[in-house]
Protein backbone atom coordinates (compact mmCIF):
# COMPACT_ATOMS: atom_id res chain seq x y z
CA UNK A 1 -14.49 -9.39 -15.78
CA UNK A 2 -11.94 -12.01 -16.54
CA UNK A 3 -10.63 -14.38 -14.33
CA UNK A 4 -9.90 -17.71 -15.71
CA UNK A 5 -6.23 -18.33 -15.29
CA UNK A 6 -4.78 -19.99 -12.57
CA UNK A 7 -1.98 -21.89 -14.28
CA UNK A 8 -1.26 -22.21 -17.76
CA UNK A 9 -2.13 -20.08 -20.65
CA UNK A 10 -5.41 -19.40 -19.73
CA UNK A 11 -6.19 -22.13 -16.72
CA UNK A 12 -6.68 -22.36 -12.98
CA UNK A 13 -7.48 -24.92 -10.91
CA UNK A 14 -4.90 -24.18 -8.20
CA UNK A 15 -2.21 -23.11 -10.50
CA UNK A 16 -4.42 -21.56 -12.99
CA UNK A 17 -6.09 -18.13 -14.00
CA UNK A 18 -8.69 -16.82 -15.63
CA UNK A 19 -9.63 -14.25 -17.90
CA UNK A 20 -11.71 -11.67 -19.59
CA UNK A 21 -12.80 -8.76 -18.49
CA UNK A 22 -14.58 -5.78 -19.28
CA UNK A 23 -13.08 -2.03 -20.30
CA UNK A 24 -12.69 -0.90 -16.52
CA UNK A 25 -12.14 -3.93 -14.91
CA UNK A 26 -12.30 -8.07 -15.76
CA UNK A 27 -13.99 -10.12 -16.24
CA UNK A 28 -13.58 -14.41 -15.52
CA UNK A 29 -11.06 -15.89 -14.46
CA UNK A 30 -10.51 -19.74 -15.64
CA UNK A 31 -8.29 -20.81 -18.30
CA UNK A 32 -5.64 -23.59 -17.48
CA UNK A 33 -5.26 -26.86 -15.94
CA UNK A 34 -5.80 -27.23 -12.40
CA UNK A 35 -2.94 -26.64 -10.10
CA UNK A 36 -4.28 -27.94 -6.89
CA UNK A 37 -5.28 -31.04 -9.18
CA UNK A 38 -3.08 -34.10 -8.33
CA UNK A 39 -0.01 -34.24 -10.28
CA UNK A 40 3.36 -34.20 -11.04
CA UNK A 41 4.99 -31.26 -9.58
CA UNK A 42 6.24 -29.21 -12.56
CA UNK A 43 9.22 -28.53 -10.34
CA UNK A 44 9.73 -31.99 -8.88
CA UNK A 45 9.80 -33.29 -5.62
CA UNK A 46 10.57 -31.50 -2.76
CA UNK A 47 9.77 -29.48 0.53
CA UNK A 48 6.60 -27.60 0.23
CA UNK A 49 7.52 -23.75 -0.10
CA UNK A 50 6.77 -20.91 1.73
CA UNK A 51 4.98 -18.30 0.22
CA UNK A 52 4.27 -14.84 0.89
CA UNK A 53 1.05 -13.27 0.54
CA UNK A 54 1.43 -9.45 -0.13
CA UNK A 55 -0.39 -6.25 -1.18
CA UNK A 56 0.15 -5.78 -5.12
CA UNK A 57 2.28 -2.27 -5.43
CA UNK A 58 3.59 -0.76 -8.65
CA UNK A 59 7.25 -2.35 -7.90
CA UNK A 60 5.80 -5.90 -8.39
CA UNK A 61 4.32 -4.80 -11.93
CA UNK A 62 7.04 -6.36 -13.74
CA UNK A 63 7.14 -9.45 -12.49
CA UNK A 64 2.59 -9.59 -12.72
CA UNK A 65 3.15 -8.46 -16.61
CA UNK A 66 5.72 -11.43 -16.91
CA UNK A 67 2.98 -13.72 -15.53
CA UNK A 68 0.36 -12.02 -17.30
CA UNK A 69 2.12 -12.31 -21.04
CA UNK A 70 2.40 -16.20 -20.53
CA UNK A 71 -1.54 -17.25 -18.93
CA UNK A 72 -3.53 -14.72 -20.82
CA UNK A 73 -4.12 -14.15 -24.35
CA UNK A 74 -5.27 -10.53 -24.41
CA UNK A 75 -2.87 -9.48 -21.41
CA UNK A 76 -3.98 -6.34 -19.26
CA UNK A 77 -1.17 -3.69 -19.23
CA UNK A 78 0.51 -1.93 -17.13
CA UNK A 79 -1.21 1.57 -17.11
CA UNK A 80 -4.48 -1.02 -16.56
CA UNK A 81 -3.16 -2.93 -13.46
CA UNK A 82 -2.00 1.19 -12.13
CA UNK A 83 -5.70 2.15 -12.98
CA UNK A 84 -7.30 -0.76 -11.08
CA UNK A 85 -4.48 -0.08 -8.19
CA UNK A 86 -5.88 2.97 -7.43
CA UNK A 87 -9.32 2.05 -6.91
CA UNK A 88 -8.53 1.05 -3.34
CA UNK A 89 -12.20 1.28 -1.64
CA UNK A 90 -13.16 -0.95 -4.53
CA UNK A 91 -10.16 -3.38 -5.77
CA UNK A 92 -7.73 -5.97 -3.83
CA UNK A 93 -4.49 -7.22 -5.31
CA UNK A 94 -2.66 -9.26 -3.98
CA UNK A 95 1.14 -11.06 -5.42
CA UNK A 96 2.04 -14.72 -4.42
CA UNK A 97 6.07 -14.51 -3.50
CA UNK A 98 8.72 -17.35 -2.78
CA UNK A 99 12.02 -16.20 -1.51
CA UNK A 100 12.29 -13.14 -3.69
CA UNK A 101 10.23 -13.75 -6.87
CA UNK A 102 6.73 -12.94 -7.23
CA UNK A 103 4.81 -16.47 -8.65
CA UNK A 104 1.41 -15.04 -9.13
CA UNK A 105 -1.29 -12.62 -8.24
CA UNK A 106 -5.25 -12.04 -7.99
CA UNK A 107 -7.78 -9.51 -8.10
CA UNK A 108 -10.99 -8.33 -6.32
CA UNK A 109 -13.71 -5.95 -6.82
CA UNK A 110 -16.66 -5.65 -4.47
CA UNK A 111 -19.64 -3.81 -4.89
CA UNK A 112 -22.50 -3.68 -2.23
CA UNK A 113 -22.10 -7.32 -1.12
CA UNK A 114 -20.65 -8.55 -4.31
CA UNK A 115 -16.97 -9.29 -4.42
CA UNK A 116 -16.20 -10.39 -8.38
CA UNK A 117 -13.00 -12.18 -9.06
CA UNK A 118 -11.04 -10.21 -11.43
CA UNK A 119 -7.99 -12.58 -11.97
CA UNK A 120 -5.93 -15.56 -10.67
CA UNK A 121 -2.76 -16.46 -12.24
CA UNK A 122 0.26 -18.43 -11.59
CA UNK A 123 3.39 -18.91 -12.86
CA UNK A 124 3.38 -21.82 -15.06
CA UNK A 125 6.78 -23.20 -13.79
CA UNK A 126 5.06 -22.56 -10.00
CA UNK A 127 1.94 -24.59 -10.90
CA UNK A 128 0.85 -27.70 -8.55
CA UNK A 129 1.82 -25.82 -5.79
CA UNK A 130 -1.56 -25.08 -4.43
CA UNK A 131 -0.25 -21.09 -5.18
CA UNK A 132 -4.24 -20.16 -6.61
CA UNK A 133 -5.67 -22.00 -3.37
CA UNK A 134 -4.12 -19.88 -1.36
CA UNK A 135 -4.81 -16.43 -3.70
CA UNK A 136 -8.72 -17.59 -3.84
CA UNK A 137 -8.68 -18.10 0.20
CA UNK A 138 -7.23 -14.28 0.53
CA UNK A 139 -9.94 -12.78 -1.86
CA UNK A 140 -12.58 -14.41 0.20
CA UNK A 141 -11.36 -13.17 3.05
CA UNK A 142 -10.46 -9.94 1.58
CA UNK A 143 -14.39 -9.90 0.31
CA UNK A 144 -15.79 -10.72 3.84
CA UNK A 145 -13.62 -7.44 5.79
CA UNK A 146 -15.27 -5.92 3.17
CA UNK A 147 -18.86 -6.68 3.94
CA UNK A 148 -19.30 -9.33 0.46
CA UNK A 149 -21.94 -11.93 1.28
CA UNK A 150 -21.65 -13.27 -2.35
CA UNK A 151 -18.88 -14.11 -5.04
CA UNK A 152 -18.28 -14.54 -8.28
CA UNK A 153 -16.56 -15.33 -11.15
CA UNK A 154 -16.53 -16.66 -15.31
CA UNK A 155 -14.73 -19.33 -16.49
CA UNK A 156 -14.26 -21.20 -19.69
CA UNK A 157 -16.78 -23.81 -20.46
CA UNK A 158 -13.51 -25.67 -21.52
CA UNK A 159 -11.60 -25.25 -18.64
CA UNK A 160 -12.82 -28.07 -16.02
CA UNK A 161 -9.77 -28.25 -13.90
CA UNK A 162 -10.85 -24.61 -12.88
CA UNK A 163 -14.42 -25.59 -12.23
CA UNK A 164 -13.35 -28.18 -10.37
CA UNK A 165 -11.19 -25.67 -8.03
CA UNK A 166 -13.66 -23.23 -7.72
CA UNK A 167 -16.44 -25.81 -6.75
CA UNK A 168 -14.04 -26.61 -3.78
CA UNK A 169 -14.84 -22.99 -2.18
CA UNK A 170 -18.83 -23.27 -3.47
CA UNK A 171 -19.07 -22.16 -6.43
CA UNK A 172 -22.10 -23.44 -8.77
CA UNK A 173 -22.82 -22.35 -12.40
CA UNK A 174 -25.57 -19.95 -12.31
CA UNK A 175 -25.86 -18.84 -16.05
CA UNK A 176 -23.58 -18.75 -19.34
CA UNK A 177 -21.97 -15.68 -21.27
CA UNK A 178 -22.04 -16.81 -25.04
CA UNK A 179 -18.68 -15.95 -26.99
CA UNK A 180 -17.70 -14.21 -24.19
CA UNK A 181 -14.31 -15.00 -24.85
CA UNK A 182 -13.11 -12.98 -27.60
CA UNK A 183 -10.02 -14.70 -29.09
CA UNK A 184 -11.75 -17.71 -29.62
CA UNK A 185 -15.25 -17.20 -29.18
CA UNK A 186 -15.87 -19.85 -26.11
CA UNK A 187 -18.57 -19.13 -24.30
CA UNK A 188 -18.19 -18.68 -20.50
CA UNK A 189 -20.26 -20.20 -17.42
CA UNK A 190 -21.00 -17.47 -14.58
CA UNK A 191 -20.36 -19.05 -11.15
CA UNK A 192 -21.43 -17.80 -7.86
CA UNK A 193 -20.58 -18.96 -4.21
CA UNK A 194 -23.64 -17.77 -1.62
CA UNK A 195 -23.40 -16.55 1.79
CA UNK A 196 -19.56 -16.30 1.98
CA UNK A 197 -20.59 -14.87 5.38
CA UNK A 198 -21.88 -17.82 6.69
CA UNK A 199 -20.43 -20.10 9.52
CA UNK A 200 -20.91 -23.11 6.98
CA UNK A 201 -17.96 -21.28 4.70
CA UNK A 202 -15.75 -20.29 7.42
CA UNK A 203 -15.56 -24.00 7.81
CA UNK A 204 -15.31 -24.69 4.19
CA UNK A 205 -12.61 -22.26 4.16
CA UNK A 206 -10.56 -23.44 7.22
CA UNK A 207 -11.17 -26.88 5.59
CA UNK A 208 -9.45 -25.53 2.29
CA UNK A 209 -6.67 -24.07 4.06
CA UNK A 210 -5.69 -26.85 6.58
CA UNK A 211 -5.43 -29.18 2.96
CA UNK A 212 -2.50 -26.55 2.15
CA UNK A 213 0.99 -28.20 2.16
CA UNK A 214 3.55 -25.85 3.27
CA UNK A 215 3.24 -22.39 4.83
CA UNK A 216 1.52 -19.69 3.96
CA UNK A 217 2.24 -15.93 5.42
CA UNK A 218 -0.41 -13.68 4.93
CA UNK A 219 0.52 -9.66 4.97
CA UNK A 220 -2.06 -8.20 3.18
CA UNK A 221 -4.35 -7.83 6.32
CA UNK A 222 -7.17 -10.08 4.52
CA UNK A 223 -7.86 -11.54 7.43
CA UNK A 224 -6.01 -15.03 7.41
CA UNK A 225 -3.98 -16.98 9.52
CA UNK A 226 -0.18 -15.85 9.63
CA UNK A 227 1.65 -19.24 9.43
CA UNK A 228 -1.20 -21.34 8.10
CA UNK A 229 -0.25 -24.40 6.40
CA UNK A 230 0.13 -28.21 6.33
């Protein structure tokens, strides 16, 4: 799996992604500095946006490969992301949108009570807008409609900001994938957040998303709060 990104070329951490995955489906996700980390905003100072959570669909493909060319270094392609689309009992995508551009987009796969993380990216001119935040709370939630009681993900031993992000929704390193990372051979921790299904998490979630500054509409059904926001 890959997973990794969030915001940069490879990085999450609330603007971040992450990356590598495997033939059918990816792997990680990690890979760029933390957008939720404090900072300047990349686009300045001003209101908090509103963003739009939606189901990914083949008309927002254009706009994902855009994102996808700039955070990853082995991109997926487009007959990939329609393959992984059409595993709907399986896969959840989901694109980030603010007024009419799409700013980034995740991925889910859950098997028995596993959800993995398949990617998180974000624009790079969107990042430090808490924009993987709110993509990591809809895969939870996505996860737990779908009866996931566990989560996880890979991320580059490099890439701390991520770490950092993912630690936020309890995550903990659980084991290491050497050179798992192909272009350059970094090795990758595996991370796993336990009973996702527990009241203790629905508070660490709801903690998450009251921390969010702006609002946040939710139409993919995942089971958050339409509206929620700072």
């Amino acid at each position: 799996m890959r997973i990794e990104p969030v915001a940069g070329p490879h990085q999450p951490a609330d603007d971040q992604s992450a990356d590598d995955r495997p033939a059918d489906h990816r792997p990680g996700v990690d890979d760029r500095p933390a957008a939720d980390a404090p900072a300047a905003d990349a686009r300045g100072a001003g209101p908090a946006p509103t963003v739009h959570l939606v189901p990914m669909r083949r008309r927002h493909l254009r706009s994902v490969l855009r994102i996808e060319g700039q955070v990853y270094p082995r991109p997926w392609s487009f007959t990939l992301f329609l393959t992984e689309l059409s595993l709907r009992s399986t896969r959840h995508y989901v694109v980030a949108r603010v007024d009419s551009g799409v700013v980034g987009y995740a991925g889910l796969m859950v098997s028995l009570d596993e959800g993995h993380v398949t990617n998180i990216a974000v624009d790079p001119a969107w990042q430090r807008h808490q924009i993987g935040t709110r993509l990591l709370l809809n895969l939870h939630r996505a996860a737990l409609a779908r009866g996931a009681r566990h989560m996880t993900l890979e991320v580059r031993v490099s890439n701390t900001a991520a770490q950092n992000m993912y630690r936020r929704f309890g995550y903990e390193t659980e084991g290491l994938r050497k050179n798992y990372y192909a272009e350059t051979k970094e090795d990758a921790l595996i991370m796993w957040a336990h009973d996702v299904d527990s009241p203790a998490h629905a508070a660490r979630l709801a903690a998450i998303e009251a921390g969010i500054r702006g609002d946040t509409i939710d139409g993919t059904g995942a089971g958050a709060h339409p509206g929620a926001g700072a």
